[in-house]
Protein backbone atom coordinates (compact mmCIF):
# COMPACT_ATOMS: atom_id res chain seq x y z
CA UNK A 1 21.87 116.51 6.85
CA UNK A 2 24.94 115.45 4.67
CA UNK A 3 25.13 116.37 0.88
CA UNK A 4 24.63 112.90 0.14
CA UNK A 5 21.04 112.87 2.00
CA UNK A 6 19.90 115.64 0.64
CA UNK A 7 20.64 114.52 -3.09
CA UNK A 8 18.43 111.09 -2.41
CA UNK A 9 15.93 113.01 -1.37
CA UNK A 10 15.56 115.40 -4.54
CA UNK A 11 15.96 112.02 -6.63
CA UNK A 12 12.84 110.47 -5.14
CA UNK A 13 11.06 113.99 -4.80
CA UNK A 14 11.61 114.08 -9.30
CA UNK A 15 10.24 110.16 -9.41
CA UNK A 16 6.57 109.87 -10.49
CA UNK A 17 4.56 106.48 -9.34
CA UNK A 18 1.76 105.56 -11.25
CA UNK A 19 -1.43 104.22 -9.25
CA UNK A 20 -1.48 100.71 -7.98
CA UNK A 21 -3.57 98.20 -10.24
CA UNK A 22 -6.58 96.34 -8.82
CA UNK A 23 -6.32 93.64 -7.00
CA UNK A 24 -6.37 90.17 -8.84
CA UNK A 25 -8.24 88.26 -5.96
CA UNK A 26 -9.41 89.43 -2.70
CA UNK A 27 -8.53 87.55 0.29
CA UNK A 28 -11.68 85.56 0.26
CA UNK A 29 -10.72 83.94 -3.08
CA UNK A 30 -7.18 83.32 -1.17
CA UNK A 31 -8.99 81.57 1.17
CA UNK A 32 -11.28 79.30 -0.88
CA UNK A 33 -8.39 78.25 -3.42
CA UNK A 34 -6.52 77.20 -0.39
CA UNK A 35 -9.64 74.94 1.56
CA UNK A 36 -10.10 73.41 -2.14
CA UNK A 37 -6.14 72.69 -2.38
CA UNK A 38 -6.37 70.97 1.22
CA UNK A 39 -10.10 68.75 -0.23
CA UNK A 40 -8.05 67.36 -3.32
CA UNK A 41 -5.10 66.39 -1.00
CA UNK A 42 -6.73 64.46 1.71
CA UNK A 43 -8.65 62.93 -1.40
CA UNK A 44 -5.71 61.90 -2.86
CA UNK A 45 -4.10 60.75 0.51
CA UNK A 46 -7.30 58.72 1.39
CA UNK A 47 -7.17 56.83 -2.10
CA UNK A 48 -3.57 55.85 -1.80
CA UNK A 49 -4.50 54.71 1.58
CA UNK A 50 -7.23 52.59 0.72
CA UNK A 51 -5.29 50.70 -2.35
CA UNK A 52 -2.43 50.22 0.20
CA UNK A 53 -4.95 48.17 1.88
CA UNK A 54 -6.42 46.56 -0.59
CA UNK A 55 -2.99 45.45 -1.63
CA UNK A 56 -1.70 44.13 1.54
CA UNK A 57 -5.41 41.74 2.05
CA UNK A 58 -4.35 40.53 -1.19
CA UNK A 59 -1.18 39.43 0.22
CA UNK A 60 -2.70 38.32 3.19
CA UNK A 61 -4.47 35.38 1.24
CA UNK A 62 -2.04 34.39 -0.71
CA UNK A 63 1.10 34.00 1.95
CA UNK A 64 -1.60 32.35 4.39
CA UNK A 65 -3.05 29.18 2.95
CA UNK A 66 -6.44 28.27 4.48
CA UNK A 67 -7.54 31.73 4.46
CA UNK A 68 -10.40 33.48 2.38
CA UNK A 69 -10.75 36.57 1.04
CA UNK A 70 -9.91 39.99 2.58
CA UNK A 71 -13.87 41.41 5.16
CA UNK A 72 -15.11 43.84 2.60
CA UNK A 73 -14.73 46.26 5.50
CA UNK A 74 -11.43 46.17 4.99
CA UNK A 75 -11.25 46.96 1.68
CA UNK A 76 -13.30 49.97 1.35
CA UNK A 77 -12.69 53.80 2.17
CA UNK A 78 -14.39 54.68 5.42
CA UNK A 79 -16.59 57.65 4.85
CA UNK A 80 -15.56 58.75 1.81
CA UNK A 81 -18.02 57.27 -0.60
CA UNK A 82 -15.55 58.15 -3.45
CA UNK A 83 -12.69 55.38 -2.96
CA UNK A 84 -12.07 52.75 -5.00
CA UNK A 85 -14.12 49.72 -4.89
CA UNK A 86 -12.98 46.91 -2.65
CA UNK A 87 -10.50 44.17 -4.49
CA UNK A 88 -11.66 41.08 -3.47
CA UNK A 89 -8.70 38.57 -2.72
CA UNK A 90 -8.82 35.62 -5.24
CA UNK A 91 -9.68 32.11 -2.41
CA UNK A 92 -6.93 29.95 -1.64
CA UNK A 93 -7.85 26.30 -1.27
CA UNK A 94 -7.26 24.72 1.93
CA UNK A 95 -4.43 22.82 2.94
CA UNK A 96 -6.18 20.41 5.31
CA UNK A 97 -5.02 16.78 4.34
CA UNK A 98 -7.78 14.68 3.53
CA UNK A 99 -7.45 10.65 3.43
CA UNK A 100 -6.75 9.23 0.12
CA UNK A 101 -9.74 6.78 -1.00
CA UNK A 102 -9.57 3.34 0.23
CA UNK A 103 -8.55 0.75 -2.56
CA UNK A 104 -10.84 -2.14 -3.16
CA UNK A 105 -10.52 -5.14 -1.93
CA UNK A 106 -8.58 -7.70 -3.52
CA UNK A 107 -10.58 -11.12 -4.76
CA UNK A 108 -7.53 -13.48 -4.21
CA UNK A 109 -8.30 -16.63 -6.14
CA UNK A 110 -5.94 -19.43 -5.79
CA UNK A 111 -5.14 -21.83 -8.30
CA UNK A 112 -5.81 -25.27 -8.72
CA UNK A 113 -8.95 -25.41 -6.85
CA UNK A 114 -9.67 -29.05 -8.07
CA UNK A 115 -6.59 -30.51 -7.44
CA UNK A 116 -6.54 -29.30 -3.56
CA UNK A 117 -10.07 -30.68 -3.00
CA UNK A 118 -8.71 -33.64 -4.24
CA UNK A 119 -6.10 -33.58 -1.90
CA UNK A 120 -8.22 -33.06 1.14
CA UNK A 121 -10.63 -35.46 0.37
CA UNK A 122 -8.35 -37.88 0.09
CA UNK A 123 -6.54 -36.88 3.75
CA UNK A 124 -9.89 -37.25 5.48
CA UNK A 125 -10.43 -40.58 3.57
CA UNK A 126 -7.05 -41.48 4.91
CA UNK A 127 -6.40 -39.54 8.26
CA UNK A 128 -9.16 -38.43 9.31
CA UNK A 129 -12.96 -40.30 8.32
CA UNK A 130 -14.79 -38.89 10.70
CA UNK A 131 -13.96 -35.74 9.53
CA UNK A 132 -13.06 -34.02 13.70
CA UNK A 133 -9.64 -33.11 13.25
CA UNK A 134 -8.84 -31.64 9.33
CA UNK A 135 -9.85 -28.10 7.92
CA UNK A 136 -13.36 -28.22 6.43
CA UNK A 137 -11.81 -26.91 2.96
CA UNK A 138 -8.07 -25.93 1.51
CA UNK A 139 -7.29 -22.21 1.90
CA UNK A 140 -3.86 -22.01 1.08
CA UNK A 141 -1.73 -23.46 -1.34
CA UNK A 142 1.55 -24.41 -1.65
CA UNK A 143 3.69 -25.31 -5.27
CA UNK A 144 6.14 -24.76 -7.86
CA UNK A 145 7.24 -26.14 -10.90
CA UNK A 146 10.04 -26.96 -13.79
CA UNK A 147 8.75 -26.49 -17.12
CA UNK A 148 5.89 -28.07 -17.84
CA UNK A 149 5.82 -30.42 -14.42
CA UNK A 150 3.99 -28.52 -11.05
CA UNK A 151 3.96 -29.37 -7.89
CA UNK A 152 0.92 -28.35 -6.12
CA UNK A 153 0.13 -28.95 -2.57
CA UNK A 154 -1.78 -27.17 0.33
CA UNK A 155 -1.30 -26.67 4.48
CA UNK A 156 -4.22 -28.03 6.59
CA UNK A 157 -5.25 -27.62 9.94
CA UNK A 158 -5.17 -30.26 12.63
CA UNK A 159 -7.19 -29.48 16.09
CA UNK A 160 -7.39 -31.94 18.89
CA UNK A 161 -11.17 -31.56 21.13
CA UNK A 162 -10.19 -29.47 24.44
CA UNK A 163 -7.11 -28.24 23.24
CA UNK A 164 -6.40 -24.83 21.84
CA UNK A 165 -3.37 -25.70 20.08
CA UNK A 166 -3.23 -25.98 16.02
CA UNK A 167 -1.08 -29.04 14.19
CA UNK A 168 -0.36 -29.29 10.52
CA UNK A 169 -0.84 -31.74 7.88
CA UNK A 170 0.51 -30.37 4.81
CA UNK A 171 0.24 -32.56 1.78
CA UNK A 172 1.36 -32.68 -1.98
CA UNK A 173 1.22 -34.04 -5.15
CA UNK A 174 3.24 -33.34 -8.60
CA UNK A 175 2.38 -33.98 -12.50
CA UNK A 176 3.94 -36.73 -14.30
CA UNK A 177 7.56 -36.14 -14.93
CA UNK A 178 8.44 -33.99 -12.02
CA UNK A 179 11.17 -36.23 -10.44
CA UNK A 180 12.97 -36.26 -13.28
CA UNK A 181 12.68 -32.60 -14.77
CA UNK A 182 15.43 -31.35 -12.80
CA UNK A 183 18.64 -32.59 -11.03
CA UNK A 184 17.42 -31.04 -7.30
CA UNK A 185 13.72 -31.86 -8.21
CA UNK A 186 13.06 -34.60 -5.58
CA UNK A 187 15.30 -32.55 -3.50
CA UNK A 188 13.37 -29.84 -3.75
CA UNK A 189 9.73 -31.79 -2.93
CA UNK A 190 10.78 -34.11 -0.34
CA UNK A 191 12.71 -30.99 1.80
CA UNK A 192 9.09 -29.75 2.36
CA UNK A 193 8.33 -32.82 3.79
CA UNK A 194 11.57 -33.48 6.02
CA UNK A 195 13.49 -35.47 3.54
CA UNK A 196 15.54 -34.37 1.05
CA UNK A 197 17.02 -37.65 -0.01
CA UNK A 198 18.52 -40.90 1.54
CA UNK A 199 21.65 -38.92 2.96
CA UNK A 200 19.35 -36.76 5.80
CA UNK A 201 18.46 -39.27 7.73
CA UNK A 202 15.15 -40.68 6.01
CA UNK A 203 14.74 -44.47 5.77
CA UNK A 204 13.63 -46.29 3.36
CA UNK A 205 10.36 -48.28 4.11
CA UNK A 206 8.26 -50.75 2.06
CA UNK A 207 4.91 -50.25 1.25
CA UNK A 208 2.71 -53.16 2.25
CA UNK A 209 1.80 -55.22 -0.05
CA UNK A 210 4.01 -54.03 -3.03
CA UNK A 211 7.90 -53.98 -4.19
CA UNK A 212 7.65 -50.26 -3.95
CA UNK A 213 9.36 -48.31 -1.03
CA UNK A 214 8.55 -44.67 0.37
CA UNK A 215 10.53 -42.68 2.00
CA UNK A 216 10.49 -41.54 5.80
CA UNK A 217 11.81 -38.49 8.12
CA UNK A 218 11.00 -39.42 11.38
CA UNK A 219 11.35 -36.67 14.02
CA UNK A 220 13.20 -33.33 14.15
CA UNK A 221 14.14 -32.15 17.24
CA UNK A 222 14.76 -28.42 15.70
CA UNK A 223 11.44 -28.18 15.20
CA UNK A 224 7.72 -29.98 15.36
CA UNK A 225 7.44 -32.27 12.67
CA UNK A 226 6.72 -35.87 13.82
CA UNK A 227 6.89 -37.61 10.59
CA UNK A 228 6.73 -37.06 6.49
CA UNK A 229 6.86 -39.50 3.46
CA UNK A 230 7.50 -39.00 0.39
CA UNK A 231 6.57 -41.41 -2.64
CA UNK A 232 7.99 -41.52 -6.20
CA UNK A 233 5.46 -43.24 -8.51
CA UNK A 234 6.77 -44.86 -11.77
CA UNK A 235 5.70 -41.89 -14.35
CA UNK A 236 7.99 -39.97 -12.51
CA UNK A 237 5.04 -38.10 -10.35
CA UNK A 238 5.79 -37.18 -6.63
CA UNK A 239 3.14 -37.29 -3.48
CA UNK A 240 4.65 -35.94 0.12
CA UNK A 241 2.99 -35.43 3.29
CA UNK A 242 4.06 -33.70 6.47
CA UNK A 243 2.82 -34.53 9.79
CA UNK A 244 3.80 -31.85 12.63
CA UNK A 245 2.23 -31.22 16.16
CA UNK A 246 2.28 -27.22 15.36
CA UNK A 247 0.58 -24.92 12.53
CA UNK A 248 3.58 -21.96 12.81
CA UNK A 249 1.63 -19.60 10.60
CA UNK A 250 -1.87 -19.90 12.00
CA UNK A 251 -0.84 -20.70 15.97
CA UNK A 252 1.72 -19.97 18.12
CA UNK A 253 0.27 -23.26 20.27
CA UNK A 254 1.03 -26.78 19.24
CA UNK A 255 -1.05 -29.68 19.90
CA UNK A 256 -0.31 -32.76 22.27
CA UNK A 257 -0.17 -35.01 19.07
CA UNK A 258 -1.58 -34.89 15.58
CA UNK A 259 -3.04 -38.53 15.78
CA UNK A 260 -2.21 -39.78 12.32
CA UNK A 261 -0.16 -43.00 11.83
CA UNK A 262 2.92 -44.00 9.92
CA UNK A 263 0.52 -46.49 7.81
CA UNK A 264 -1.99 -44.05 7.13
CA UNK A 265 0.15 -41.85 6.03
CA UNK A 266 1.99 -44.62 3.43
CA UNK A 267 -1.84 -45.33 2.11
CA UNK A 268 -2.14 -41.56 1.71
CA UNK A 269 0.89 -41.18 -0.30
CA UNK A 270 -0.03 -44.18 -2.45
CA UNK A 271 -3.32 -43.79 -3.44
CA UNK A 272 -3.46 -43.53 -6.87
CA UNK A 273 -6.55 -41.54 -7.35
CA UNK A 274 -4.10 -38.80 -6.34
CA UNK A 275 -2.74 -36.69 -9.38
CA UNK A 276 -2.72 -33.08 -10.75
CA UNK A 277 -5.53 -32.13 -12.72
CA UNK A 278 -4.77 -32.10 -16.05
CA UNK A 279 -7.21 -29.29 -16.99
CA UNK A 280 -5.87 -26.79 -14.48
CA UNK A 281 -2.35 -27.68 -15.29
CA UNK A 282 -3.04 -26.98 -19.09
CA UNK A 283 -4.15 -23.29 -17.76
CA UNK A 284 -1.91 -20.45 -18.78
CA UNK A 285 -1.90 -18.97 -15.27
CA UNK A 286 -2.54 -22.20 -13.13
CA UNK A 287 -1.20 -21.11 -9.85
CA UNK A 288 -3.59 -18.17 -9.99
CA UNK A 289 -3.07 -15.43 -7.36
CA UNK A 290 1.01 -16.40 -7.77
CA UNK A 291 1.94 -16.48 -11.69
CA UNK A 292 5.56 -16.02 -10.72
CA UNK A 293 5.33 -19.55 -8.97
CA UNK A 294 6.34 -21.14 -12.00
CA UNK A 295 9.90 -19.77 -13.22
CA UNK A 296 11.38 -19.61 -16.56
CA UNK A 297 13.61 -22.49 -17.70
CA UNK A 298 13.36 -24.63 -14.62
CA UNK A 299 13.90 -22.29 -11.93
CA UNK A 300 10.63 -22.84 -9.00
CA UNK A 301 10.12 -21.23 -6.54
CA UNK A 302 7.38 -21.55 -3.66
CA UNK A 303 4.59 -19.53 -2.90
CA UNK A 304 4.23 -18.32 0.98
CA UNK A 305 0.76 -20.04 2.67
């Protein structure tokens, strides 16, 4: 033994320990702090889990339209009995597209009802007595005006027995004054009826019995009009009709021949029962379903049958 071992060994030979103290816990206690540690940590861990879920079904229904809320199964802790209670995910409305309401029906009343009687009782005086071949009433109408002067006129359907073609009689008739209310006013009329004036090709005829002439478009070989007149009366009114083989917005079939003379058609034009009724042309909407029919200062347009 070396000088130096033998003087540690006096030293802790002099040194006096005092007796342990008691114990502050027993291992038992060690072991029942530690299994309640491990209880309040899995409680903890559960309860984060189950707002994690509750969280993401809340997402769920709002980043997928159409679905509802989260199964409450899903929401809840399993087993636990102490979790939160379930959040219940707010519904979203569907997205299915649904078909707007139908709109109503539309009541389209056309204007000057009178006056377009008048005119087709007047064609199947004319053209037509036994009543076979003309519409049984007016269902269009056709016009314009300058100003206080209309033109008002209507398309009528012309069908021959055993064919299934439709022709067209469209006739006319203006207020006093027309002819004269604008520079392209009898232009304007008599092109409806395949004559513009003297310089297209329409002749001037006499009408039998009178010194008054009408005037006449015979036919067009661009298209299947067989004859109009037109007729200027002395107050400055206008009457036109229009003879062709071929209705073009009812049929796509003419007929062999719309059997209506060149002589019926001049007594047409020159009866003089024919005018505009002054009550519906003292209306402030007379053309009815087409206001805009009438321009402002003598513009006119025409109405599509």
């Amino acid at each position: 033994m070396t000088e130096h071992d033998e003087l540690l060994r006096t030293r802790l030979e002099r040194l006096g320990f005092a007796g342990e103290p008691p114990m502050a816990s027993t291992a038992t206690d060690d072991l029942e702090r530690g299994r309640r540690h491990l209880r309040r940590r899995r409680i903890a861990t559960l309860g984060g889990g189950a707002l994690g879920v509750a969280a993401a079904g809340v997402g769920v229904a709002l980043l997928l339209p159409g679905f509802g809320p989260a199964a409450q199964s899903d929401l809840n802790v399993a087993g636990s009995g102490d979790g939160p209670a379930a959040v219940e995910a707010p519904a979203v409305p569907s997205t299915t597209a649904t078909a707007p309401p139908e709109a109503p029906p539309v009541d389209h009343e056309l204007g000057f009802p009178v006056t377009r009687q008048l005119l087709l009782d007047t064609a199947v005086e004319h053209l037509d007595p036994a009543h076979e071949h003309l519409d049984a009433e007016s269902t269009g109408l056709t016009g314009g005006g300058f100003e206080d002067a209309f033109e008002v006129g209507t398309k009528l359907g012309w069908t021959v027995p055993g064919e299934d073609g439709l022709g067209l009689v469209q006739v006319a008739v203006t207020s006093p004054g027309y002819a004269t209310a604008d520079e392209y006013a009898r232009a304007q009329f008599g092109g409806s009826f395949g004559c513009s004036g003297p310089d297209d090709g329409c002749e001037e005829q006499p009408v039998p019995g009178t010194d008054e002439t009408v005037l006449v478009a015979g036919p067009n070989s661009e298209s299947t009009l067989q004859f109009g007149v037109v007729y200027e009366r002395a107050d400055g009114s206008m009457v036109g009709i229009g003879v062709s083989s071929l209705f073009g917005n009812n049929s796509v079939t003419p007929v062999s021949e719309v059997g209506i003379t060149l002589e019926q058609a001049i007594a047409f034009v020159t009866d003089p029962g024919l005018l505009v009724d002054p009550a519906e042309a003292a209306e402030d909407d007379p053309f009815g379903t087409w206001p805009e029919t009438v321009g402002p200062e003598g513009t006119s347009t025409t109405p599509v049958d």
